[in-house]
Structures are given as C-alpha cells and as structure tokens.
Protein backbone atom coordinates (compact mmCIF):
# COMPACT_ATOMS: atom_id res chain seq x y z
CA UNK A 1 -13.95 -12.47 -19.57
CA UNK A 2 -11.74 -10.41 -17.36
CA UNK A 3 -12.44 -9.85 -13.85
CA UNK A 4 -11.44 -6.93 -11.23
CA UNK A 5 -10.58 -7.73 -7.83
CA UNK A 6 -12.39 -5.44 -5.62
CA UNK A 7 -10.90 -4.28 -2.06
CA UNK A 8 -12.60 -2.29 0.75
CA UNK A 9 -9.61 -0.84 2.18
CA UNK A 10 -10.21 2.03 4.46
CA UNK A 11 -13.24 3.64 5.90
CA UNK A 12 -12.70 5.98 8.80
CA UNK A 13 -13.19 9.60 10.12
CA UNK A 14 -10.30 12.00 11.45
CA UNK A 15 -10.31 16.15 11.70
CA UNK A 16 -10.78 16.43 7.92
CA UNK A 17 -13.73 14.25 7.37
CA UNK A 18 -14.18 10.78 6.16
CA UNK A 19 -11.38 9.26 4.49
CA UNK A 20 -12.27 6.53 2.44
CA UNK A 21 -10.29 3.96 -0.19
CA UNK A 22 -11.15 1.42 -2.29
CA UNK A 23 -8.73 -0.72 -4.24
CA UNK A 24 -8.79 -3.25 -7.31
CA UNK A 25 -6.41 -5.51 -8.88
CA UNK A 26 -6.27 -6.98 -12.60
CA UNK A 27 -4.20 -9.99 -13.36
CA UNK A 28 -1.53 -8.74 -11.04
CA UNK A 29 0.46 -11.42 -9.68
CA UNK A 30 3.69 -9.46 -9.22
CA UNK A 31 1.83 -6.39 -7.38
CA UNK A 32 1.10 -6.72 -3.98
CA UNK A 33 -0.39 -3.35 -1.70
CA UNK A 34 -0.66 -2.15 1.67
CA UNK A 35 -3.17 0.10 3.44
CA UNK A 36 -3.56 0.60 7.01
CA UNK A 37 -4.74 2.53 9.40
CA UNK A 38 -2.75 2.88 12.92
CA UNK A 39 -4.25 5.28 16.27
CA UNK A 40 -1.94 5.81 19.22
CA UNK A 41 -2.42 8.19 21.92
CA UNK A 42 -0.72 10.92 20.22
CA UNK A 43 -1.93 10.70 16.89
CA UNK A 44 -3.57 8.67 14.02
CA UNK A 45 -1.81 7.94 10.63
CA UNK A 46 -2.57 6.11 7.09
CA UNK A 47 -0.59 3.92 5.32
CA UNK A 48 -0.81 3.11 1.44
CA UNK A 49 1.37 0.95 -0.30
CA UNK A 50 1.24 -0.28 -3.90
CA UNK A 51 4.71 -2.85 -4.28
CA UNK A 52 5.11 -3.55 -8.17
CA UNK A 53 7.55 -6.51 -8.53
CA UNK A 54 9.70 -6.72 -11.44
CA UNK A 55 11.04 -9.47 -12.99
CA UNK A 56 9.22 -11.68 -10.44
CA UNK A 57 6.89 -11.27 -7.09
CA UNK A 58 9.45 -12.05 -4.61
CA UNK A 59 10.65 -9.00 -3.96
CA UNK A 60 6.84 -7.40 -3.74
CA UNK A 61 5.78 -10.88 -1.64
CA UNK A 62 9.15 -9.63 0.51
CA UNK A 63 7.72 -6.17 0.45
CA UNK A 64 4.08 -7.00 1.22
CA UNK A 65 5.67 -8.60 4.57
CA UNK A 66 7.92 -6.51 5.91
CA UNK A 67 8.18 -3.06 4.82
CA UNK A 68 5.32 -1.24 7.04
CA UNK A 69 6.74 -3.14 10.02
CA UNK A 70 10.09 -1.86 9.25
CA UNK A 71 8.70 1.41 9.09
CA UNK A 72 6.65 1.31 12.35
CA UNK A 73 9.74 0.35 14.13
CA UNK A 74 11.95 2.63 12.74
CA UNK A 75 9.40 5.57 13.18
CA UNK A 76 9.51 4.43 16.98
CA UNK A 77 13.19 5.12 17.10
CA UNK A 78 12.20 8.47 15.83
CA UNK A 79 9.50 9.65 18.30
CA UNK A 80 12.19 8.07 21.10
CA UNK A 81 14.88 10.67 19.83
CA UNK A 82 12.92 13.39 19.06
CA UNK A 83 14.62 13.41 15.37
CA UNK A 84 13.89 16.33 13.02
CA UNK A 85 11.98 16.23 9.50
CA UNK A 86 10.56 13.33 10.99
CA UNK A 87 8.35 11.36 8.49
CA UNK A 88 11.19 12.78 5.20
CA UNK A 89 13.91 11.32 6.98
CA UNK A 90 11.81 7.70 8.25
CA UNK A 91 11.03 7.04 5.26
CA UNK A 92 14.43 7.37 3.37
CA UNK A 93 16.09 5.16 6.19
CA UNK A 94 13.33 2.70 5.71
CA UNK A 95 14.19 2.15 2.16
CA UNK A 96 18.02 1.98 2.75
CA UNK A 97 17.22 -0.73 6.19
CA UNK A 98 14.54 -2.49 3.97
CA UNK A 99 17.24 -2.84 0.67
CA UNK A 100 19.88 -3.78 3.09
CA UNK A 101 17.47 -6.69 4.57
CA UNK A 102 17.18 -8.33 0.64
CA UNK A 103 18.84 -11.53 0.60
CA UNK A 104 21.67 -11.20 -1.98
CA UNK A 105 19.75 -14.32 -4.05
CA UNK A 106 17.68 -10.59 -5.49
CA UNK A 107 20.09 -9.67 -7.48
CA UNK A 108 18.83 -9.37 -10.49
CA UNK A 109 15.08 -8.65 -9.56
CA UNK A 110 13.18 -6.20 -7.47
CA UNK A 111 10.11 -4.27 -6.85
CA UNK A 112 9.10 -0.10 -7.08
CA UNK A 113 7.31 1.28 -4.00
CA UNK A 114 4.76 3.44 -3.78
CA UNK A 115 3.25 5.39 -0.98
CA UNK A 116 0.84 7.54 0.21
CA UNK A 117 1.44 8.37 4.11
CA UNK A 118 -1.19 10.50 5.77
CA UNK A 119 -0.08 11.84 9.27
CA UNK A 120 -0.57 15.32 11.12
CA UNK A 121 -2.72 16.82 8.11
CA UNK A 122 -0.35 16.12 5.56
CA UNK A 123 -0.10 13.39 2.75
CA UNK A 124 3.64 12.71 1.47
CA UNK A 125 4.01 10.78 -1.88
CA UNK A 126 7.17 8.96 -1.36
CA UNK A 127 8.28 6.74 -4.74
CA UNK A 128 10.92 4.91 -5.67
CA UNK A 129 10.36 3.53 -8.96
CA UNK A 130 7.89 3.57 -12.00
CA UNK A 131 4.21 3.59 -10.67
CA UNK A 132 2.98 6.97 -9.95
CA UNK A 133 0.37 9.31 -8.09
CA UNK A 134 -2.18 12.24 -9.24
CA UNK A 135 -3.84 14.54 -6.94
CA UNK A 136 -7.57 16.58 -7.38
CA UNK A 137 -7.40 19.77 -5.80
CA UNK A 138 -10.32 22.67 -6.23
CA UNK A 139 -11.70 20.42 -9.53
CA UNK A 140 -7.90 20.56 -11.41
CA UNK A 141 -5.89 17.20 -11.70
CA UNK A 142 -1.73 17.58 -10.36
CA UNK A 143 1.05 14.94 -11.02
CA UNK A 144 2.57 14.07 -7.53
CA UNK A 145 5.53 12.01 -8.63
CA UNK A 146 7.48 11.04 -11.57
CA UNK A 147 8.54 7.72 -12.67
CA UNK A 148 12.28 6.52 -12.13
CA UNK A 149 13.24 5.64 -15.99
CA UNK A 150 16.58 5.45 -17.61
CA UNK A 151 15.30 8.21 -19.63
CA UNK A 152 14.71 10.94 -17.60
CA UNK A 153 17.67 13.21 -17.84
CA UNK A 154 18.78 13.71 -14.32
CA UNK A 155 18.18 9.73 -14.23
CA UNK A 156 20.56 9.09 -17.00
CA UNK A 157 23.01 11.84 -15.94
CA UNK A 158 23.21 9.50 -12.05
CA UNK A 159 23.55 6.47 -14.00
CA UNK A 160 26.50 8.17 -16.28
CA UNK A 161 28.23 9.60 -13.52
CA UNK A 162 28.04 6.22 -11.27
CA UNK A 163 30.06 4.70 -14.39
CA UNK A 164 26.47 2.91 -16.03
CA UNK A 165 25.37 3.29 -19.67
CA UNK A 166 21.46 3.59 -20.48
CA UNK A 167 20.68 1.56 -23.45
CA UNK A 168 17.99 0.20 -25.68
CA UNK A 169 17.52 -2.40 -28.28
CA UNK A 170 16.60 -2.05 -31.98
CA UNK A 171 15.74 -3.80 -34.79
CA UNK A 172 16.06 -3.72 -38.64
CA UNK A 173 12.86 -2.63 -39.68
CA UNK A 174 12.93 -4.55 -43.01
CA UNK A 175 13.87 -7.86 -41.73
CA UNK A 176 13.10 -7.69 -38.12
CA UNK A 177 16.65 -9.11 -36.81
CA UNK A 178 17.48 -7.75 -33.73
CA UNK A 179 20.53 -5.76 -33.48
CA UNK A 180 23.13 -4.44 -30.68
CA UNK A 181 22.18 -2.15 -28.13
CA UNK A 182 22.27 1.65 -28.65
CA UNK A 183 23.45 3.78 -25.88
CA UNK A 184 21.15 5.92 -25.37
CA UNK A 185 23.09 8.20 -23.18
CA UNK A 186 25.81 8.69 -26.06
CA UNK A 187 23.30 11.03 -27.63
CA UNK A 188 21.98 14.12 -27.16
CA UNK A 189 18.59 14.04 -24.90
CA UNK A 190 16.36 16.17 -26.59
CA UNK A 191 16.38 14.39 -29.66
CA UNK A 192 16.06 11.26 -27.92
CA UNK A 193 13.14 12.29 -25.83
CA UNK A 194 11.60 13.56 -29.18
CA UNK A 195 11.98 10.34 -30.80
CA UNK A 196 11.11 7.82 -28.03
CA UNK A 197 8.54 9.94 -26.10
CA UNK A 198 6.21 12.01 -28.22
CA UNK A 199 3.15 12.63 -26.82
CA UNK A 200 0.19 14.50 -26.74
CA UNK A 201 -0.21 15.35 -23.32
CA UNK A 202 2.54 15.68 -21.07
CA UNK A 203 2.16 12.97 -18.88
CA UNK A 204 0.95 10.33 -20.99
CA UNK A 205 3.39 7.58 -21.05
CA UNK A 206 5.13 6.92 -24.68
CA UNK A 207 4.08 3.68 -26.82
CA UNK A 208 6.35 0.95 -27.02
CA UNK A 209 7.80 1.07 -30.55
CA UNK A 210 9.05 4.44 -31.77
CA UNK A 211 11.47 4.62 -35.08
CA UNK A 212 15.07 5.84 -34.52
CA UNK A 213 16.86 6.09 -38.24
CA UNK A 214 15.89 3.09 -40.19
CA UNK A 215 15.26 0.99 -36.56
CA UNK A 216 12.88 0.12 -34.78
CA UNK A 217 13.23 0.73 -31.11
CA UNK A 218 12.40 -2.59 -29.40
CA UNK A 219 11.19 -3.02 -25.76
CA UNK A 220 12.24 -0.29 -22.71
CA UNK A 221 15.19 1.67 -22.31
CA UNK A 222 17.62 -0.02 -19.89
CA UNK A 223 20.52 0.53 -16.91
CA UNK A 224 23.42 -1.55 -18.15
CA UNK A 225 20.95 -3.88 -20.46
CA UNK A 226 19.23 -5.14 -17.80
CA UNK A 227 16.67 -2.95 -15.87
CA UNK A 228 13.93 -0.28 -16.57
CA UNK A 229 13.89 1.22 -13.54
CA UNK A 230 16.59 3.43 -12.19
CA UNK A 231 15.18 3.71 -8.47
CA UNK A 232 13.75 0.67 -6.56
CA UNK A 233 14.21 -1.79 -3.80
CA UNK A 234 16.11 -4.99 -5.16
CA UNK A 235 18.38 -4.93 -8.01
CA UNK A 236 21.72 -5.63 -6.12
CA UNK A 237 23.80 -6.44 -8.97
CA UNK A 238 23.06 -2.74 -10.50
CA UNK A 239 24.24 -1.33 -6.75
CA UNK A 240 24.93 2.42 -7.17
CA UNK A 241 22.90 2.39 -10.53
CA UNK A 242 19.45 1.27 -9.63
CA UNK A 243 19.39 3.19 -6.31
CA UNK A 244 16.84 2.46 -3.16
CA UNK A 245 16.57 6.51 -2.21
CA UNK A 246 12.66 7.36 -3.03
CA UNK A 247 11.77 10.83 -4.03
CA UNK A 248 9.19 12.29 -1.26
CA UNK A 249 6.82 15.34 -1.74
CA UNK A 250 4.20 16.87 1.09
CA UNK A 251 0.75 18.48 0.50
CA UNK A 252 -0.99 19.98 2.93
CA UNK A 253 -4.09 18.68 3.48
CA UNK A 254 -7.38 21.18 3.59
CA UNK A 255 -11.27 21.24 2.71
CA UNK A 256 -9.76 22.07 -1.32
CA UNK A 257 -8.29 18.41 -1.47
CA UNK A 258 -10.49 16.31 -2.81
CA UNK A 259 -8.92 12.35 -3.56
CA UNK A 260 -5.28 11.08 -4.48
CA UNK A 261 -5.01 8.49 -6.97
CA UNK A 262 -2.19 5.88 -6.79
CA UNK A 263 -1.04 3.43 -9.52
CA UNK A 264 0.87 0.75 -11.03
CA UNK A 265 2.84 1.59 -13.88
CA UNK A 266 0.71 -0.16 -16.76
CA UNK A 267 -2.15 2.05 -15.93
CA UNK A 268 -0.73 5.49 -16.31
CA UNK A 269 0.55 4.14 -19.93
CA UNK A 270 -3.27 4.24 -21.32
CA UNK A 271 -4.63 6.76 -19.06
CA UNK A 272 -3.14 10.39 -18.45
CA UNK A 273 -3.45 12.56 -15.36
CA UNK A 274 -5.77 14.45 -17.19
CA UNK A 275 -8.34 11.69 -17.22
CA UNK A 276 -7.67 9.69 -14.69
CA UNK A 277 -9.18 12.53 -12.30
CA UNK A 278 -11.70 13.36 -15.01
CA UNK A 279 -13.31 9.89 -14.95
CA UNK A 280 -13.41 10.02 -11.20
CA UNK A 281 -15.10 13.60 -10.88
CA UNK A 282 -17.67 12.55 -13.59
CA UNK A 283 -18.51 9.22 -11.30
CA UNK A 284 -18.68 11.01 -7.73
CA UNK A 285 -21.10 14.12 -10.09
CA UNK A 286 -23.04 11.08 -11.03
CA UNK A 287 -23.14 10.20 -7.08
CA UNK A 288 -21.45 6.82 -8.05
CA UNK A 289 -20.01 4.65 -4.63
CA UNK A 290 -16.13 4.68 -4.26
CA UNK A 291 -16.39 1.32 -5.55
CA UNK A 292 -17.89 1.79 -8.58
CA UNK A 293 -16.18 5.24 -9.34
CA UNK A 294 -12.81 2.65 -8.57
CA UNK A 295 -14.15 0.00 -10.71
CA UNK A 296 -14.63 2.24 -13.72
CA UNK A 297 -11.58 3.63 -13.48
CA UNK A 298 -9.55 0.45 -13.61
CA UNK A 299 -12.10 -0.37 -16.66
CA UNK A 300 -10.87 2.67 -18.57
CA UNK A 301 -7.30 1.46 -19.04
CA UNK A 302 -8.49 -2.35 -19.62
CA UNK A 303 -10.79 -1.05 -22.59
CA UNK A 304 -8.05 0.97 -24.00
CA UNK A 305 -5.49 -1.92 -24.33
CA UNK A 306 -4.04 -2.80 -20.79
CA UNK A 307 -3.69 -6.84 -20.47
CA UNK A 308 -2.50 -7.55 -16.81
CA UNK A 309 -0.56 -5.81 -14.10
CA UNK A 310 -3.14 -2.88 -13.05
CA UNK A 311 -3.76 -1.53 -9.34
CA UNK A 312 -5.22 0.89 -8.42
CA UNK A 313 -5.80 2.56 -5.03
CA UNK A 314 -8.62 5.74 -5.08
CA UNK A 315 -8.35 7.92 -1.85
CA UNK A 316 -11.58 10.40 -1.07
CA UNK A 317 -10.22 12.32 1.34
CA UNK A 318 -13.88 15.09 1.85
C-alpha cells in the first residue's frame, strides 16, 4: 500500500489574504523542496522550491542546502546597489553562482529547479528544467512554464548551434534488439513532434514508446546520449549544452488569482493542466481542506499509473 507524505508548509496572511500551501511527496527520494516565508522591515516574500534530482539526489540534497541561502545573499547585494529588474536578474545570477558552486565530481548528474517567488504582489515562475507550473485565474486553468526537453524546437536548435546532437534510441520491433541512436535533430521537427508527441490535449506529456518506421522509440530523447533535460543545475560535462539559465515569467497578483500549482515532472505526464486545476476547483466547491484537496490531487496521477517520483506543492493564494 502506497503512502503520501503530507507537509504543512505555509500558513500566513499579507495584503491579498491568506496564503496557504500544502505539500506531499510519493516515493521521491531524488526530490527535495523548499518553502519559506521571510519578513523584513521593508517587505515580506515567499519562497517555493521543488529540486528534482536526476540521475541521483546529490545534486537536489546540494540544492535543498544551499540554493535559498545563495539567493538571500545575493538578493542583499541587490537591495545594497539599488540594481534594476531586481528579482529577473537575482534569480538568473543565482543559478549561474549556484552551478558554479557544484563540485566538478557532478558531472554527469544534476537536478531541475523549480520556483514560485512571491514578493511585492507578484508571483514569478522561474524554471530551469522539466517539472512545471499551472495557474487558476477567474475559474480557467494557464500553463506557467514549459519543460526544458531536447525536443522542443528552440531547445534543439541551442543544442545544434552549441555543436550538440539530440538523439534517441530505438529498437527492432520484431526482435526487440536495441539499435544505434537516431539523431533526432537530423530530421525535420514537425514530423518528429507528430510521431513522438501526439496528444490529445496540448499539454499532456507524450507516452513513452511511440513507433518511428518499423522502430520502436525506446526511453527519452537525449543531449549528446546522455541527458533529458536541456536546462538544469549540474550536468558539467554537457557545459554549453545543458545550460543553468532558467526561464522566468511574472503575474500580477489580484482578487482573480485563485492557487498556483507546482510539480515534479512524473506528475504532469498522467495529469494535464486541464485537470490538474479541475480536480482542485471540484475539492475547494466541495469545501475540502488544502490538505485533502492536495492529497487527492497527488492520488489522481498515482491511480492513473505514476510509480514514484511525485511532488506536489498547491498554493491558495484568496
């Protein structure tokens, strides 16, 4: 019998109302997370983290440690000089200081990052790497990120131009040997994307083993064989190729924002946007708790497949 690992995270009050999270973990030894609140004299700010380790959990267990103090004390260095597009430009140099920190021994491993950063009314999503964040506002479920995978095309186009390849293994379909790679990014995308990722609603991650010819596609698309990520901290042998620069987007916060949901990669490939903020308007209509409405939703992807690596952070933010 499985078992969730429930988290009160968060409860507290600011200008908008009560902001409350709840987290839960399943069989995630390689995903650590972060949330925190932090009040100063000049303002109040909230921190959510979710650290998916690949390969191993040294990277995330590095992660887990070290990156929100980073940030704190490079975001002092920013209120001291009065820099610009403050929080855009903290967190990018956080990354870059916090990748520079790795011991070189992480070559070959690393970890995607994830956060939700609420300061001055504002959230910014800020991700570098594959797990991902949806938004409710005004009853109507928004994507706030997208994943960092060899096969997105400006993803592959980087990779080309920095002198990588993007690549998959196949198999023969009749005897199951496993045969050389095929470089992906020696073919045209469309077709590729039609092959690999059909789906029936945009955002819904693809299943594992599509047919290409008279193959079978085996496992993820890689950077130079190795890696299915093509943004993250860690990774140094893949330096220029698997890149520590996260993509960052800012929402206004007002009374039509309703809850941000954040996950880990294995979750979003059994549950769509579309859903996820479904199941979680049906709960809170029922007048479920946080942790329930939480609960439930972790429960959806475990009952439609997902083994191990799920968290999940749920943000009520009215």
């Amino acid at each position: 019998m499985f078992k969730l690992l429930m988290i009160l995270i968060l409860v507290s009050s600011n200008a908008l109302g009560e902001i409350t999270a709840y987290g839960c973990q399943y069989n995630a030894k390689n995903i650590k997370h972060a949330c925190l609140k932090e009040e100063s004299k000049k303002y109040t700010d909230y921190f959510f983290a979710i650290y998916d380790g690949h390969e191993t959990a040294n990277v995330s267990d590095y992660l887990e440690s070290n990156f929100y103090s980073s940030f704190k004390r490079i975001q002092s260095l920013y209120e001291a000089t009065k820099v610009k597009s403050f929080v855009s430009s903290l967190f990018i140099n956080c990354f870059a200081k916090t990748y520079e920190s790795l011991d070189e021994k992480y070559r070959n491993e690393g970890s995607s990052v994830l956060v939700a950063y609420i300061f001055n009314n504002y959230i910014y999503i800020v991700n570098c790497g594959d797990s991902r964040a949806a938004i409710c506002i005004k009853g109507q479920p928004y994507n706030l990120n997208a994943e960092h995978v060899p096969l997105r095309k400006d993803e592959m186009e980087r990779i080309q131009i920095a002198g990588g390849r993007v690549s998959i293994q196949y198999k023969n379909k009749t005897n199951n040997a496993l045969v050389n790679n095929i470089h992906l990014s020696d073919h045209n995308y469309i077709d590729l994307a039609k092959i690999l990722y059909p789906t029936e609603e945009t955002d819904i991650f693809h299943k594992y083993c599509k047919y290409f010819e008279n193959f079978e596609v085996y496992g993820e698309p890689l950077v130079n064989r190795q890696c299915i990520l093509t943004r993250a901290i860690g990774y140094k042998s893949l330096k220029n190729l698997v890149i520590p620069i996260p993509e960052i987007k800012k929402i206004a916060l007002d009374e039509n924002v309703e809850f941000v949901i954040m996950a880990s990669s294995w979750f979003w490939k059994f549950i769509s946007t579309i859903q996820a903020v479904e199941i979680i308007k049906n709960c809170f209509l029922a007048n479920k708790s946080l942790q329930d409405a939480t609960r439930e939703l972790a429960y959806s992807a475990i009952n439609k497949g997902a083994k191990d690596n799920i968290t999940v952070i749920l943000i009520k933010l009215k």
